[in-house]
N, C-alpha and C. Protein backbone atom coordinates (compact mmCIF):
# COMPACT_ATOMS: atom_id res chain seq x y z
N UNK A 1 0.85 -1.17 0.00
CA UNK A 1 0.00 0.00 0.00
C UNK A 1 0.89 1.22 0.00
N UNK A 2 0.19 2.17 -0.76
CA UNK A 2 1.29 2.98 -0.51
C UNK A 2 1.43 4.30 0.40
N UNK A 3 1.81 5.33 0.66
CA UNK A 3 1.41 6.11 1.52
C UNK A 3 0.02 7.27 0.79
N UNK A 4 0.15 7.60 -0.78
CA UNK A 4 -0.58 7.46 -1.00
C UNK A 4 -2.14 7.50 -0.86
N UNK A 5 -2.10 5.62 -1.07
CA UNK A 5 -3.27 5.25 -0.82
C UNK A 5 -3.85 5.62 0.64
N UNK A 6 -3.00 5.78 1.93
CA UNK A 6 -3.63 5.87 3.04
C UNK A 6 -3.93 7.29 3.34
N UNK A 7 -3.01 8.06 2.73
CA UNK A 7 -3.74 9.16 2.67
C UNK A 7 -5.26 9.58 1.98
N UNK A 8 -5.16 8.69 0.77
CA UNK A 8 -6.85 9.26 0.40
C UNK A 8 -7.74 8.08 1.63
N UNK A 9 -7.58 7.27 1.62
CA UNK A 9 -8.34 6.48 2.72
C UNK A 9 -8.85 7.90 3.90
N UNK A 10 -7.77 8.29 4.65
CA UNK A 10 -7.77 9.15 5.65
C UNK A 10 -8.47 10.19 5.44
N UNK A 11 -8.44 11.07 4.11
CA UNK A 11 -8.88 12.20 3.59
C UNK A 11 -10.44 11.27 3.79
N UNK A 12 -10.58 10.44 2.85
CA UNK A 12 -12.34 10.17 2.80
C UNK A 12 -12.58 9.72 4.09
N UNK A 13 -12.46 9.54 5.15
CA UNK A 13 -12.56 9.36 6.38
C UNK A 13 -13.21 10.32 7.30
N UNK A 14 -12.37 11.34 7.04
CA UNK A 14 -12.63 12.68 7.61
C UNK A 14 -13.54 13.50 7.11
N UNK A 15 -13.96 13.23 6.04
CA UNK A 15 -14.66 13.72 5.25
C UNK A 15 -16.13 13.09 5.35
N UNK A 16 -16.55 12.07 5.66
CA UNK A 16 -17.06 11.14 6.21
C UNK A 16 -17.67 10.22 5.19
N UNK A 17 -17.15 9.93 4.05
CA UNK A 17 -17.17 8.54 3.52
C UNK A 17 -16.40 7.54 3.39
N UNK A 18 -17.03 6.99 5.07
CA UNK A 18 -16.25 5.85 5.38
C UNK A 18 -16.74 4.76 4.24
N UNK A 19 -17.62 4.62 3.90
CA UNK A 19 -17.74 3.21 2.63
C UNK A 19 -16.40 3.52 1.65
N UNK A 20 -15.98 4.73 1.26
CA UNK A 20 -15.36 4.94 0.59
C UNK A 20 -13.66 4.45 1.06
N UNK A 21 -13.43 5.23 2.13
CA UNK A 21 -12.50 4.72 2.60
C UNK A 21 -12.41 3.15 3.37
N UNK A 22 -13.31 2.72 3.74
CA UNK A 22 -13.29 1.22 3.91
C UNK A 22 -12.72 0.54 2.66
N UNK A 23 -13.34 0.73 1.51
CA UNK A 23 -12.80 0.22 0.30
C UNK A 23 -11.57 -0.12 0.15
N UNK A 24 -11.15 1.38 0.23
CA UNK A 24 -9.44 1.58 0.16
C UNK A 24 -8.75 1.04 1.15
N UNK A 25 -8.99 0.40 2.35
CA UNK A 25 -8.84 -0.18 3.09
C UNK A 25 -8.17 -1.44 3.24
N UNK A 26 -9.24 -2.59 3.04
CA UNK A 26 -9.86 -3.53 2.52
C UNK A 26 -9.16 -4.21 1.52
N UNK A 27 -8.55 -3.39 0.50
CA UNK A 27 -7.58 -3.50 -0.73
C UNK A 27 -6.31 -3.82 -0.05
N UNK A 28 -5.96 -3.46 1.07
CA UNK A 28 -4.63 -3.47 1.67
C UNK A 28 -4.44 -4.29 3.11
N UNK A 29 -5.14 -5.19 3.85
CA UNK A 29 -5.27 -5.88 5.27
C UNK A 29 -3.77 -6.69 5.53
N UNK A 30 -2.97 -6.59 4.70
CA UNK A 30 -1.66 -6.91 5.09
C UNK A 30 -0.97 -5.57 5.89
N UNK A 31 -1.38 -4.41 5.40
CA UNK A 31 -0.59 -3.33 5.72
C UNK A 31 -1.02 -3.32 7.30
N UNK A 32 -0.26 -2.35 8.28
CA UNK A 32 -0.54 -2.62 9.65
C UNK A 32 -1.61 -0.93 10.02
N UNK A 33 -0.81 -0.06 8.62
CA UNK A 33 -1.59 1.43 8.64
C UNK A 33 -2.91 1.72 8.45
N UNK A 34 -3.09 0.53 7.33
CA UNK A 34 -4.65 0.44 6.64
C UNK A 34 -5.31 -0.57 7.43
N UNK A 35 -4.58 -1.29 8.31
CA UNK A 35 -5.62 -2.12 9.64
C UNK A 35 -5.77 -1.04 10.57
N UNK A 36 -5.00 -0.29 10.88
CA UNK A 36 -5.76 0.87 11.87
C UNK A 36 -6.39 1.71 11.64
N UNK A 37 -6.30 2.21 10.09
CA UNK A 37 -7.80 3.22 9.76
C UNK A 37 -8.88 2.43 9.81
N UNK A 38 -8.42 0.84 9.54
CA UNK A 38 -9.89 0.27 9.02
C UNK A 38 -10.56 -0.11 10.56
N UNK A 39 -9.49 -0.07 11.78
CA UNK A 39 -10.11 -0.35 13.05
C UNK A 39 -11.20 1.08 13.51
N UNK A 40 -10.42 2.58 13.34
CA UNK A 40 -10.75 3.15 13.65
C UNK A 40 -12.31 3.65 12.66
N UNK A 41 -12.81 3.28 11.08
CA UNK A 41 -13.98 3.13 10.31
C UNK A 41 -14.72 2.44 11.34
N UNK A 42 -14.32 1.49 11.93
CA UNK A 42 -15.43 0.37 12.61
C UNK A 42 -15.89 1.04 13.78
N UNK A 43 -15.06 1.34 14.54
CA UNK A 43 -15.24 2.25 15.55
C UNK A 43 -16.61 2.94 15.55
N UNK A 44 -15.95 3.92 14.51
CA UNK A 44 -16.91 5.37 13.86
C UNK A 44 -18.48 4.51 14.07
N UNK A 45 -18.07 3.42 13.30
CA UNK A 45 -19.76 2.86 12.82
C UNK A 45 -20.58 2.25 14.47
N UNK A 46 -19.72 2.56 15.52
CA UNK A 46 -20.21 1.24 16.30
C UNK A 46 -19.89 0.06 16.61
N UNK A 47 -19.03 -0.61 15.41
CA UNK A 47 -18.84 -1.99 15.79
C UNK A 47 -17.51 -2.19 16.25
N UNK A 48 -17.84 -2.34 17.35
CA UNK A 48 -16.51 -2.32 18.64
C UNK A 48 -16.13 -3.73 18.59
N UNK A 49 -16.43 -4.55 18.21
CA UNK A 49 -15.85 -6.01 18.25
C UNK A 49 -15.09 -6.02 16.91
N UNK A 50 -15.74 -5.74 15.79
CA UNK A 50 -14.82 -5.31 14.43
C UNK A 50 -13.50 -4.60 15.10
N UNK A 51 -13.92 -3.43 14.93
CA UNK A 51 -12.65 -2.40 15.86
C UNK A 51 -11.71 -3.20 16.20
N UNK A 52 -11.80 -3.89 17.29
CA UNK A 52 -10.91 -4.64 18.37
C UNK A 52 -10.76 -5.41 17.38
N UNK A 53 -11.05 -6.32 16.33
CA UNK A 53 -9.85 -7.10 15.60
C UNK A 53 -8.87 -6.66 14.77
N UNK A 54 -9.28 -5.54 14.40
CA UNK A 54 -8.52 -4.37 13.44
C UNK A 54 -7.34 -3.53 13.98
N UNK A 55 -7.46 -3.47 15.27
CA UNK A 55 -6.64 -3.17 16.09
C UNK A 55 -5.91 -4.04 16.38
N UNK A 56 -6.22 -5.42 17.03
CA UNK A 56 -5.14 -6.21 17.16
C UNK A 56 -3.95 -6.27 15.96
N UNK A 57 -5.04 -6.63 14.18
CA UNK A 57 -4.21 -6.83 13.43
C UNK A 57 -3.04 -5.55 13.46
N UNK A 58 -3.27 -4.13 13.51
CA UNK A 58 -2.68 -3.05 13.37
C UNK A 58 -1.49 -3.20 14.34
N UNK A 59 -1.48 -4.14 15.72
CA UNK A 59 -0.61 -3.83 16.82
C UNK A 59 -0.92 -2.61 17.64
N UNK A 60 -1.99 -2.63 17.57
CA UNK A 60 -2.33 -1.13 18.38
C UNK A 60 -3.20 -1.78 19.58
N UNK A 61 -3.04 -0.84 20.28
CA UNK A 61 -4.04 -1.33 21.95
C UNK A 61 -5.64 -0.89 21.64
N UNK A 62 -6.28 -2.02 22.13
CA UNK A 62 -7.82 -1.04 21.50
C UNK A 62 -8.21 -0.10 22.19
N UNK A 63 -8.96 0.54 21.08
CA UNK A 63 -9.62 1.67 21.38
C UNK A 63 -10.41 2.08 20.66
N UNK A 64 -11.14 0.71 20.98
CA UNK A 64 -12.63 0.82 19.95
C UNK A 64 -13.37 1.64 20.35
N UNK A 65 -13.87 1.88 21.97
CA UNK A 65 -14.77 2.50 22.69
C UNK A 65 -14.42 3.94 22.01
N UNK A 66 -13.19 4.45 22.13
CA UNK A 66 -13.31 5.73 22.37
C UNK A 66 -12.55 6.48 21.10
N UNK A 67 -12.10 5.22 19.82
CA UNK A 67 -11.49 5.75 18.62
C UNK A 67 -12.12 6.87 18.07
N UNK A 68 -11.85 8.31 17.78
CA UNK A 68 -12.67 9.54 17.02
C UNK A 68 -11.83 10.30 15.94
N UNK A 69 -12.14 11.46 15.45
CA UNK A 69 -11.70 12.19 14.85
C UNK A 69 -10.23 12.65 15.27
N UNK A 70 -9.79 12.37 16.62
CA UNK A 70 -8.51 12.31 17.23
C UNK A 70 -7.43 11.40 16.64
N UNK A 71 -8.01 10.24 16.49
CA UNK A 71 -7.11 8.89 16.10
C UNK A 71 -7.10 9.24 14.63
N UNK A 72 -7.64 9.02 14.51
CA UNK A 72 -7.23 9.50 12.31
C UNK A 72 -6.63 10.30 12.27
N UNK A 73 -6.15 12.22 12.87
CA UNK A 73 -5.25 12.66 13.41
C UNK A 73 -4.02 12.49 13.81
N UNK A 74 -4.01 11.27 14.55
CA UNK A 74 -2.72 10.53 15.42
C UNK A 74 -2.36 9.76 14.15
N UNK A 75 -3.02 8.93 13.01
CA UNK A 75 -2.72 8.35 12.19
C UNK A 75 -1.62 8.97 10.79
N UNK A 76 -2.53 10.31 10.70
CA UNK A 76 -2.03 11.09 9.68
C UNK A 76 -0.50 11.24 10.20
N UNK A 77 -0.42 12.37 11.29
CA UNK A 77 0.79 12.67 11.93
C UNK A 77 1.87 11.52 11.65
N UNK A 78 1.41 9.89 12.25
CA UNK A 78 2.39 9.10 12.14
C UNK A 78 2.52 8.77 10.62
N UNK A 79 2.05 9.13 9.82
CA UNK A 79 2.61 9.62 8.01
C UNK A 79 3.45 10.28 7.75
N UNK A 80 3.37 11.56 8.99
CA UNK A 80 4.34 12.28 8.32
C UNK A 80 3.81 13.54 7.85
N UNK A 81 2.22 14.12 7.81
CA UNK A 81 1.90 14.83 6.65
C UNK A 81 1.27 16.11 7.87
């Protein structure tokens, strides 16, 4: 995946088409960057048990309960951008 791609993921995120960015996602579940946007999409939606596997895959501690507009933030930053 490339950085890229997780940037438009992130952009449609924030923007709030998560179907959109799920997509872009989804395309990439090896990557550990695009398992934590895709933990923090699940989040957004509610599904906190999704979340929490998306997180594990990512190596991140969950934070399904309380993933927001903060963590996609924390995500970008660790890009770089």
């Amino acid at each position: 995946m490339t950085k890229a791609d997780l940037l438009a993921a992130l952009d449609a995120a924030e923007a709030g088409r998560w179907d959109e960015a799920h997509e872009i996602v989804q395309q990439h579940e090896a990557d550990e960057t695009a398992c934590w946007i895709h933990a923090v999409l699940h989040a957004i939606e509610g599904d906190h048990g999704n979340a929490r596997y998306w997180f594990a895959r990512a190596g991140k501690p969950d934070r399904a309960a309380n993933a927001t507009a903060a963590e996609l933030a924390t995500i970008r930053a660790t890009l770089g951008t």
